[in-house]
PDB file of N, CA and C in Angstrom:
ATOM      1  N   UNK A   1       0.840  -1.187   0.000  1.00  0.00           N
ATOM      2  CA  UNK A   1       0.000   0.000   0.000  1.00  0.00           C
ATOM      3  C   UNK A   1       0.879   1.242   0.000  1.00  0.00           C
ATOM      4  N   UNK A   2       0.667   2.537  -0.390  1.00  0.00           N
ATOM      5  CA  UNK A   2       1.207   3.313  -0.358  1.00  0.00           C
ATOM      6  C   UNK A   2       1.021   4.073   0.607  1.00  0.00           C
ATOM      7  N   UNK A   3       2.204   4.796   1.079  1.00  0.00           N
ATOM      8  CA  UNK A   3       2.037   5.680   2.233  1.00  0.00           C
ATOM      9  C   UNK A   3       1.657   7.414   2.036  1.00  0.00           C
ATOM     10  N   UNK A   4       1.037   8.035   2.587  1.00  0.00           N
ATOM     11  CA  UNK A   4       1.091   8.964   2.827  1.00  0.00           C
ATOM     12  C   UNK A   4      -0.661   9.609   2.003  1.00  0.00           C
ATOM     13  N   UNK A   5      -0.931   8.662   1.461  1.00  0.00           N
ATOM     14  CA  UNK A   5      -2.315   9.144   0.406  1.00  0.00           C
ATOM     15  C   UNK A   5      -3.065   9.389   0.672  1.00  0.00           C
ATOM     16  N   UNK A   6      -3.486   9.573   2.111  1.00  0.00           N
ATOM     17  CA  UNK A   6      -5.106  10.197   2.736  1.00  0.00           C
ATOM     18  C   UNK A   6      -4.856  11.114   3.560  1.00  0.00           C
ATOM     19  N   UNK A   7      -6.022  12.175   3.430  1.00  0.00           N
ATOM     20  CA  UNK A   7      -6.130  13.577   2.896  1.00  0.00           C
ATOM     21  C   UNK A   7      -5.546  13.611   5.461  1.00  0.00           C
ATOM     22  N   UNK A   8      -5.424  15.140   5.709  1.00  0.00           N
ATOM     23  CA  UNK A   8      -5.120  14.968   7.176  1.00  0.00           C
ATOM     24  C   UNK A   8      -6.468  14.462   7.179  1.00  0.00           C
ATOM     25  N   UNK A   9      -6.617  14.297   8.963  1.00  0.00           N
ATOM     26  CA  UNK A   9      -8.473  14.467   9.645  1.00  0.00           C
ATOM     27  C   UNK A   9      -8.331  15.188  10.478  1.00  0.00           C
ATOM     28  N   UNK A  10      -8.663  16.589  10.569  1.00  0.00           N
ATOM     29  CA  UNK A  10      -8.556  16.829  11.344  1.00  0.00           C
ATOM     30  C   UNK A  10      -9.830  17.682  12.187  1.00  0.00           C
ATOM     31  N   UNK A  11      -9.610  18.404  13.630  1.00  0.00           N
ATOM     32  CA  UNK A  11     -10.718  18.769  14.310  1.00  0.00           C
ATOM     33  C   UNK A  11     -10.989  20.244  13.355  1.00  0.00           C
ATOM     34  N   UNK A  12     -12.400  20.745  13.317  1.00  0.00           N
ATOM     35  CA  UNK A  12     -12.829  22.074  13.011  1.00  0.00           C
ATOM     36  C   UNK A  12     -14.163  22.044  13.415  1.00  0.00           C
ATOM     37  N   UNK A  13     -14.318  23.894  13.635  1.00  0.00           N
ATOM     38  CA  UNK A  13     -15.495  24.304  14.084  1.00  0.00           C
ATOM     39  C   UNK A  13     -16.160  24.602  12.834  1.00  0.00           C
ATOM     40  N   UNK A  14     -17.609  24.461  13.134  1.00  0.00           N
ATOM     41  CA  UNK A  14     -18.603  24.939  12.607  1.00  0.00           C
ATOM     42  C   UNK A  14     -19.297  25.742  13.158  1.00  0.00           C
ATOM     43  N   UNK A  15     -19.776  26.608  12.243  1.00  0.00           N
ATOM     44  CA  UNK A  15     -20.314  27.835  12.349  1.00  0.00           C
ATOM     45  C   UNK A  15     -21.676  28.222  12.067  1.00  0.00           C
ATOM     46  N   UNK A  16     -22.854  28.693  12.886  1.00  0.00           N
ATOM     47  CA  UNK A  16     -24.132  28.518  11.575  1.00  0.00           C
ATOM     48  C   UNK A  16     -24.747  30.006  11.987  1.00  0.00           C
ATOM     49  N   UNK A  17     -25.211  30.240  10.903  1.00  0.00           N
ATOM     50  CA  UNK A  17     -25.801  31.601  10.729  1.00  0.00           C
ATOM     51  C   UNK A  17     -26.846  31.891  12.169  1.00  0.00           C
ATOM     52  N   UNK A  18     -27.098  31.509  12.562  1.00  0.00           N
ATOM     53  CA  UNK A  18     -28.168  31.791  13.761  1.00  0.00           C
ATOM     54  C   UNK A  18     -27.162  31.840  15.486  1.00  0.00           C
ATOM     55  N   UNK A  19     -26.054  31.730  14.951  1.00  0.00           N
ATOM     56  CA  UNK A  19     -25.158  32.035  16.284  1.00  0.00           C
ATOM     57  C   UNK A  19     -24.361  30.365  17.115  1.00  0.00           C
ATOM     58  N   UNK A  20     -24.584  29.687  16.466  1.00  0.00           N
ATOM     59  CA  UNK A  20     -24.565  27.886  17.108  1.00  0.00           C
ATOM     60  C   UNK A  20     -23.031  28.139  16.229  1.00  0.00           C
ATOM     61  N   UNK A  21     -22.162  27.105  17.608  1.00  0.00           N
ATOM     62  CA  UNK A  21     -20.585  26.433  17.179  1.00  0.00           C
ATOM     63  C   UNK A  21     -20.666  25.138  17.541  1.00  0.00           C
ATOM     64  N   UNK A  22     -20.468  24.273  17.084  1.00  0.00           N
ATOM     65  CA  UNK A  22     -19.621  22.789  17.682  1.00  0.00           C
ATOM     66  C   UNK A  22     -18.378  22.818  16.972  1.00  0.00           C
ATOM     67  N   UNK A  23     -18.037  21.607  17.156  1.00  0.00           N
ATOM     68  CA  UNK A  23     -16.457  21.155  16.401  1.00  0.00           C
ATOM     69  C   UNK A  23     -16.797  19.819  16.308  1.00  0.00           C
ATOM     70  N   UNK A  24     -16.238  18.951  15.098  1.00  0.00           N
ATOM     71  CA  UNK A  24     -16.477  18.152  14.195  1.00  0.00           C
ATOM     72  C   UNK A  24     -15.251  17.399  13.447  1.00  0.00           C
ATOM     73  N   UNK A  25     -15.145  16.539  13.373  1.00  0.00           N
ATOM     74  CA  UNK A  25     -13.580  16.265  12.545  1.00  0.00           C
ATOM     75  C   UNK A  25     -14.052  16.019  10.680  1.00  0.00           C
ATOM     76  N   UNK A  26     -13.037  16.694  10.294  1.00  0.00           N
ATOM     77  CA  UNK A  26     -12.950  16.552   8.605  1.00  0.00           C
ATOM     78  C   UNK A  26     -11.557  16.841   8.024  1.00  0.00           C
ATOM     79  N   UNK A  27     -11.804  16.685   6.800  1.00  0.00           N
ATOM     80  CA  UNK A  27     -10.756  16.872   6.327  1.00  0.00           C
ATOM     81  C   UNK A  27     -10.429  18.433   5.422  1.00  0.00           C
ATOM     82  N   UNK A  28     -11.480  18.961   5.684  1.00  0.00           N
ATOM     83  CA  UNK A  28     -11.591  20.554   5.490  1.00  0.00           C
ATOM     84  C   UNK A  28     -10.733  21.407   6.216  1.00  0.00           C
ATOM     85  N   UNK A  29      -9.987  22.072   5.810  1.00  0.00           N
ATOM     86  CA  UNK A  29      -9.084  22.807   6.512  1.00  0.00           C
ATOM     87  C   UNK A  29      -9.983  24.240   6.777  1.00  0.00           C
ATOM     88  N   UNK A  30      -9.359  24.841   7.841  1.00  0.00           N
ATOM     89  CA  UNK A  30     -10.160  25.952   8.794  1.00  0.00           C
ATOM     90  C   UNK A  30     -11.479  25.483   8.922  1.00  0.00           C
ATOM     91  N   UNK A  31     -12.296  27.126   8.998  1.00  0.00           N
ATOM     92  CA  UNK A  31     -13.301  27.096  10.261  1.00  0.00           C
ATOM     93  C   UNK A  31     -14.714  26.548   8.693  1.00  0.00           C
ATOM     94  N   UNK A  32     -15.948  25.913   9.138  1.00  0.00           N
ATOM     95  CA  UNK A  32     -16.902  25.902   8.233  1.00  0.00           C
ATOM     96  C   UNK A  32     -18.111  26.641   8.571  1.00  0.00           C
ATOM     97  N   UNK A  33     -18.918  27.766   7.555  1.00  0.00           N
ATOM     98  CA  UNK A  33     -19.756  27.799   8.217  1.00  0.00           C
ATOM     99  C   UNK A  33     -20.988  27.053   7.191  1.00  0.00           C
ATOM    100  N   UNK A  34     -21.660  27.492   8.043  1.00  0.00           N
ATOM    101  CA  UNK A  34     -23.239  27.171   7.527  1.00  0.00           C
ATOM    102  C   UNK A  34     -24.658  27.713   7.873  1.00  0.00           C
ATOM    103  N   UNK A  35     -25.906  27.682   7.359  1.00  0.00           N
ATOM    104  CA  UNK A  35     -26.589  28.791   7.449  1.00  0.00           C
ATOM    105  C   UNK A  35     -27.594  28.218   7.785  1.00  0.00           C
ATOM    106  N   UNK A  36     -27.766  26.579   8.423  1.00  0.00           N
ATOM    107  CA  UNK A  36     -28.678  25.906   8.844  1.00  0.00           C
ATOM    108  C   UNK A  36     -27.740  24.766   9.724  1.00  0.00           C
ATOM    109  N   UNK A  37     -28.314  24.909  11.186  1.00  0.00           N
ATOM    110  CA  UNK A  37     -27.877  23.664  11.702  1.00  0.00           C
ATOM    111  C   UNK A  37     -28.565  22.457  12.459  1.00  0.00           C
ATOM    112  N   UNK A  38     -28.304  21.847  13.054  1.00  0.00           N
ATOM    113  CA  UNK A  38     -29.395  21.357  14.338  1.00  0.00           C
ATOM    114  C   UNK A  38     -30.157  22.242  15.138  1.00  0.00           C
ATOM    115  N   UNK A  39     -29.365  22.603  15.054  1.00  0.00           N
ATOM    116  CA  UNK A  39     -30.187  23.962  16.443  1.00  0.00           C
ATOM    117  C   UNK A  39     -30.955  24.831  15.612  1.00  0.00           C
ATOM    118  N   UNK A  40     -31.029  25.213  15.042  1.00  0.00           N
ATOM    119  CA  UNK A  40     -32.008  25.900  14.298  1.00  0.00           C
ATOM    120  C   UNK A  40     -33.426  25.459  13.258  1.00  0.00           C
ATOM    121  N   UNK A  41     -32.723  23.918  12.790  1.00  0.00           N
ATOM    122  CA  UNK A  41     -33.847  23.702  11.647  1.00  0.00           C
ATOM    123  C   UNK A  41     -34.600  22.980  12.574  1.00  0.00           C
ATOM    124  N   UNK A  42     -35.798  23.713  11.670  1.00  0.00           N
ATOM    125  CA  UNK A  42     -37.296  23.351  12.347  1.00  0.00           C
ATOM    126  C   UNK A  42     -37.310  21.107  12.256  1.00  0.00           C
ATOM    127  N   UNK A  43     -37.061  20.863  11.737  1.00  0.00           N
ATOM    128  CA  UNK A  43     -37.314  19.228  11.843  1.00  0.00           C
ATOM    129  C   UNK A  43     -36.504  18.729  13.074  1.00  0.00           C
ATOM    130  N   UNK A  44     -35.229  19.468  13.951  1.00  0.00           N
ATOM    131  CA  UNK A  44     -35.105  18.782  15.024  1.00  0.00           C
ATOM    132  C   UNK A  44     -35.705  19.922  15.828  1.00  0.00           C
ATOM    133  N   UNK A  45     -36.055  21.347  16.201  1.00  0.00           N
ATOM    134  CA  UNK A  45     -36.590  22.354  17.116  1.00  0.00           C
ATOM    135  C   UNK A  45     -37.880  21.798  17.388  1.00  0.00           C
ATOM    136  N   UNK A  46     -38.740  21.382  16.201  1.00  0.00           N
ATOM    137  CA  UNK A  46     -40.227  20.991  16.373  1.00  0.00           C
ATOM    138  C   UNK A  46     -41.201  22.245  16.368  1.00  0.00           C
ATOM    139  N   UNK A  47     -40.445  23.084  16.098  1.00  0.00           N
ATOM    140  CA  UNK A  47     -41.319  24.412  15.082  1.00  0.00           C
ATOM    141  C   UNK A  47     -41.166  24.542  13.268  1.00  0.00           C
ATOM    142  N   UNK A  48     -42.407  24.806  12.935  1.00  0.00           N
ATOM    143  CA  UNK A  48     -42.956  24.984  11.235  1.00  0.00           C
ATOM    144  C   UNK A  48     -42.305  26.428  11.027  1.00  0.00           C
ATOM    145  N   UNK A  49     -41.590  26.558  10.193  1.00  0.00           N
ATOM    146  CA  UNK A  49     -41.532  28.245   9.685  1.00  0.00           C
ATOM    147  C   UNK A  49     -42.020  28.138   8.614  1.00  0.00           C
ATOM    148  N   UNK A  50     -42.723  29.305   7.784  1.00  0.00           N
ATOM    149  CA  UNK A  50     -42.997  29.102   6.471  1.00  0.00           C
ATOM    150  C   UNK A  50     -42.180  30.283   6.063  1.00  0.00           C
ATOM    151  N   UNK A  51     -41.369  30.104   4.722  1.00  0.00           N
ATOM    152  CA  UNK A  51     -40.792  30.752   4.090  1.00  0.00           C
ATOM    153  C   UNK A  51     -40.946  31.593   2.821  1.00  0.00           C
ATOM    154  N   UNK A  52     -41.835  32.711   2.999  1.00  0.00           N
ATOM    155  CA  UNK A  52     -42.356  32.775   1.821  1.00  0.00           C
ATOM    156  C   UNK A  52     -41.829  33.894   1.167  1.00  0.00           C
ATOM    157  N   UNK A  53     -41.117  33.406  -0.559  1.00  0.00           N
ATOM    158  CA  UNK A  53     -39.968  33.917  -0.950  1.00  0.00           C
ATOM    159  C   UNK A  53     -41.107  35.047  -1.695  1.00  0.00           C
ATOM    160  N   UNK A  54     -40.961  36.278  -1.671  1.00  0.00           N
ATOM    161  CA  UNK A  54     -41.444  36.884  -2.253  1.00  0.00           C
ATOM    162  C   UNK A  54     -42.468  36.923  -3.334  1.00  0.00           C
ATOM    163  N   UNK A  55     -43.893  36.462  -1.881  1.00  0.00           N
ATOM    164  CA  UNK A  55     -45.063  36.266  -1.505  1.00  0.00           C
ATOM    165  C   UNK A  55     -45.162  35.333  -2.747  1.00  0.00           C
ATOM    166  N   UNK A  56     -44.535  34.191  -2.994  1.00  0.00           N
ATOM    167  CA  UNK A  56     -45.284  33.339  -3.960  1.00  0.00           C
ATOM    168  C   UNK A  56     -46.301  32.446  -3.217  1.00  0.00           C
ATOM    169  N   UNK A  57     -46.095  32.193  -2.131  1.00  0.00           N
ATOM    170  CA  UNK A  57     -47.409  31.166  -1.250  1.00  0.00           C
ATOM    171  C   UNK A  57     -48.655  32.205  -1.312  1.00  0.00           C
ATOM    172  N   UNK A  58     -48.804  33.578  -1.082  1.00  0.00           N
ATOM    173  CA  UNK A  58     -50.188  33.941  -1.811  1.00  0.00           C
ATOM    174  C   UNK A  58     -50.550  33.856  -2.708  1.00  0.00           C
ATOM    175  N   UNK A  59     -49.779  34.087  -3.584  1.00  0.00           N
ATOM    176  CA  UNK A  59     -50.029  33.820  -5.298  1.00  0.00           C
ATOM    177  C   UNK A  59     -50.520  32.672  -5.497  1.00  0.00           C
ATOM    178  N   UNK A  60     -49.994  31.838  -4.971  1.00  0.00           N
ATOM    179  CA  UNK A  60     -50.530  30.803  -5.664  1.00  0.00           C
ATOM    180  C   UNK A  60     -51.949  30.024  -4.981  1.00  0.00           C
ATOM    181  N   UNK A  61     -51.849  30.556  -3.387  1.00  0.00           N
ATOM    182  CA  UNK A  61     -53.667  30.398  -2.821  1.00  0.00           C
ATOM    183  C   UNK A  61     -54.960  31.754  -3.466  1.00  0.00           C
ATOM    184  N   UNK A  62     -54.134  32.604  -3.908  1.00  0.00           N
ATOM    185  CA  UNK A  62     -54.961  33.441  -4.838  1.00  0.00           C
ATOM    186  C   UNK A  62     -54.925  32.657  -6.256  1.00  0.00           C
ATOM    187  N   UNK A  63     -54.605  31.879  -6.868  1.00  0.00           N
ATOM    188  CA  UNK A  63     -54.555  31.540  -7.731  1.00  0.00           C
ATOM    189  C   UNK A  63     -55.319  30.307  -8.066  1.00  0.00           C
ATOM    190  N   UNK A  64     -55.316  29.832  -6.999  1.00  0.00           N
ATOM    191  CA  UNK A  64     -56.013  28.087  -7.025  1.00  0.00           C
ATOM    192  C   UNK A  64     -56.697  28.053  -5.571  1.00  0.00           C
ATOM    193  N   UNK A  65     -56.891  28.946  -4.634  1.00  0.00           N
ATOM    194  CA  UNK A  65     -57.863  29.481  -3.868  1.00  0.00           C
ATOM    195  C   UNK A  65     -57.461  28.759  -2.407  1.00  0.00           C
ATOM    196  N   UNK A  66     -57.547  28.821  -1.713  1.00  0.00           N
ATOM    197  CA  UNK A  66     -57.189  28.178  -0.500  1.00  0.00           C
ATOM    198  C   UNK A  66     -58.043  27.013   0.311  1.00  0.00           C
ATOM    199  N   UNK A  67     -58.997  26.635  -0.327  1.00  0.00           N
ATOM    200  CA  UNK A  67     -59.139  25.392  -0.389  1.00  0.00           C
ATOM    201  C   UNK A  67     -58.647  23.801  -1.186  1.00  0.00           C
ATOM    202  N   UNK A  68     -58.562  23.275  -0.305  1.00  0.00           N
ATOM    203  CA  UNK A  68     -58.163  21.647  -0.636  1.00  0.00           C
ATOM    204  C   UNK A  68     -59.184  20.493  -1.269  1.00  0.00           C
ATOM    205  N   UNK A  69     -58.720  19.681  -1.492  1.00  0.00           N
ATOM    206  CA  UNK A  69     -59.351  18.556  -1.717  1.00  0.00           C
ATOM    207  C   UNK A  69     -60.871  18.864  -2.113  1.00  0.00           C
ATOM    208  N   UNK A  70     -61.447  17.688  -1.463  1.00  0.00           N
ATOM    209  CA  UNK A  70     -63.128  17.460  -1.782  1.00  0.00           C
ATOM    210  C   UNK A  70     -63.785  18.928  -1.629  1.00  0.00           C
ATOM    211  N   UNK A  71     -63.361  20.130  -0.688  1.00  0.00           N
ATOM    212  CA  UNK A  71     -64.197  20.680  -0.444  1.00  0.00           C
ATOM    213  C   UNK A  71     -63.639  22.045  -1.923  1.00  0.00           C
ATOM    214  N   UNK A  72     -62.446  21.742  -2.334  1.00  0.00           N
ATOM    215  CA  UNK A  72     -62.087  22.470  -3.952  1.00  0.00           C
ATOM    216  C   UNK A  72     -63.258  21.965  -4.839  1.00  0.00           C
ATOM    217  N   UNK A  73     -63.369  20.835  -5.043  1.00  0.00           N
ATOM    218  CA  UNK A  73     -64.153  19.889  -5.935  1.00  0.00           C
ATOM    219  C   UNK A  73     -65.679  20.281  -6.001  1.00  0.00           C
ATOM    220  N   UNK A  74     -66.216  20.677  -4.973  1.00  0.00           N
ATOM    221  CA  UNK A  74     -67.432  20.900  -4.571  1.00  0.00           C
ATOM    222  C   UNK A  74     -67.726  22.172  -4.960  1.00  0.00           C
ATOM    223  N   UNK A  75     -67.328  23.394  -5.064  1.00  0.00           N
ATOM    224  CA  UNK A  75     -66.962  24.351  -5.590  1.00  0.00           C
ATOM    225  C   UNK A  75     -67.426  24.429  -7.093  1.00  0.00           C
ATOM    226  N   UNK A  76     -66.672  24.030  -7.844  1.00  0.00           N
ATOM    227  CA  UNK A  76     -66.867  23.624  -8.848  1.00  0.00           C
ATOM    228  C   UNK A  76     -68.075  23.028  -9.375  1.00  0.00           C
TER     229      UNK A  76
END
């Protein structure tokens, strides 16, 4: 086998936009950030945010109306 061919491992922090650090081992040199972490995203917090990028979620319940299912159908 040859020597020397895998990359260091070493320790680094991570960084995430909402103020959260841990440290992590990789092979990434310096610090990483990121703009979503555990601590923040809603699937481990157990809060819904809705994100609505320049108001397309109205548009489109103005558009196809804000009803669902059977009770859309009925409408009609």
């Amino acid at each position: 086998m040859k020597a020397a061919i895998h990359p260091s491992y070493n320790e680094v922090r991570v960084h995430c936009a909402c103020g959260s650090t841990f440290s992590t081992r990789s092979t990434h040199k310096g610090d990483i950030h990121v703009e979503i972490c555990s601590s923040c995203h809603p699937f481990f917090t157990g809060k819904q945010k809705l994100v609505d990028t320049a108001g397309r979620v109205e548009r489109f319940r103005r558009k196809y109306g804000s009803g669902t299912g059977a009770k859309a159908a009925e409408k009609k």
